[in-house]
Protein backbone atom coordinates (compact mmCIF):
# COMPACT_ATOMS: atom_id res chain seq x y z
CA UNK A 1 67.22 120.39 50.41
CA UNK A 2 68.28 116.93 48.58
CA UNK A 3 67.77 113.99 51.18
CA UNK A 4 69.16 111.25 48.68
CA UNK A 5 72.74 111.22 50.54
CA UNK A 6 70.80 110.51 53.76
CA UNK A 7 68.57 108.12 52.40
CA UNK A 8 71.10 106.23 50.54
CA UNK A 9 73.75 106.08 53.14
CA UNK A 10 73.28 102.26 54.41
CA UNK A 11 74.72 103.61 58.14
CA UNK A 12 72.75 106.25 58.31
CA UNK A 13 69.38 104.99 56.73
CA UNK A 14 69.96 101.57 59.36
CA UNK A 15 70.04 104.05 62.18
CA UNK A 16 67.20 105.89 61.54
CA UNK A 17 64.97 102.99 60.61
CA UNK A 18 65.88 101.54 64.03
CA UNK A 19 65.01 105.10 65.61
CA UNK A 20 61.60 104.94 63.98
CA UNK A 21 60.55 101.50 64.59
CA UNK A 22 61.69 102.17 68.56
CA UNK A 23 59.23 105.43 68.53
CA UNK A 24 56.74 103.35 67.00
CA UNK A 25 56.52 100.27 69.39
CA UNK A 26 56.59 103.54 72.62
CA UNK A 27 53.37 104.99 70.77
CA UNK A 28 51.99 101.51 70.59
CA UNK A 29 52.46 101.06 74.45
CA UNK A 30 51.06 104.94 74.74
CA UNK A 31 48.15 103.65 72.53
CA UNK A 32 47.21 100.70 74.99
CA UNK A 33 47.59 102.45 77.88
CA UNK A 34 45.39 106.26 77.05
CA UNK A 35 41.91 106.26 78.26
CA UNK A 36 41.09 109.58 76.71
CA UNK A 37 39.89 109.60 73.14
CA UNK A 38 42.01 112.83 72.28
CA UNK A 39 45.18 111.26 73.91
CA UNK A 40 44.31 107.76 71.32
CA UNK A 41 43.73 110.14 68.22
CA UNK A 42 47.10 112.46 68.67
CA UNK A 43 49.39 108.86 69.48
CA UNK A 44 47.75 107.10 66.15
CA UNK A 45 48.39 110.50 64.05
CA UNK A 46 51.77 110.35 65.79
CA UNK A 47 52.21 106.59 64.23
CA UNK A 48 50.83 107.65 60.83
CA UNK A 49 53.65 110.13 60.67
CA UNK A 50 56.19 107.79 61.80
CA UNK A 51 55.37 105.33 59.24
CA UNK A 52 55.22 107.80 56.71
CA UNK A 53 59.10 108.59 57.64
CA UNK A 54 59.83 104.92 57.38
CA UNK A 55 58.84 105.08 53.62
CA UNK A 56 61.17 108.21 52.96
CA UNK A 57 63.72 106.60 51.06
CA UNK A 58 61.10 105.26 48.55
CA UNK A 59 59.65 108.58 48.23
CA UNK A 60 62.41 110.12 47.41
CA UNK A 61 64.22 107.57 45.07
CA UNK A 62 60.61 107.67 43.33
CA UNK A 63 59.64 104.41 44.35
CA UNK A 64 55.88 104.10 45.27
C-alpha cells in the first residue's frame, strides 16, 4: 500500500494531525485520572503509538 498521496495531501494530512493531537490530549486526561497501574501502562503505550502516527509523513518521505 503507498501512503505518500495521504501523507502529502495538505487537507488530508491537517485533518489527521488534528485527529491525533485530540486522541492524545483524551489519553493524557485518561492518564491523570487511572489509579490502576495496568490502566497507566496500556494509555502511555496508547500515546507512544499515537505519536508514532504523528511522525508518519516523515517516515514515509524518508525523513528521520
Amino acid at each position: 500500500m503507498n501512503l505518500k498521496p495521504f501523507v502529502n495531501d495538505k487537507e488530508l494530512w491537517q485533518a489527521f494531525k488534528e485527529e491525533i493531537e485530540t486522541r492524545i490530549r483524551m489519553a493524557h486526561r485518561s492518564l491523570e485520572q487511572n489509579k490502576e497501574y495496568g490502566d497507566l501502562r496500556a494509555t502511555q503505550g496508547n500515546i507512544q503509538a499515537l505519536r508514532s502516527l504523528r511522525q508518519l509523513r516523515e517516515k514515509i518521505n524518508g525523513g528521520n
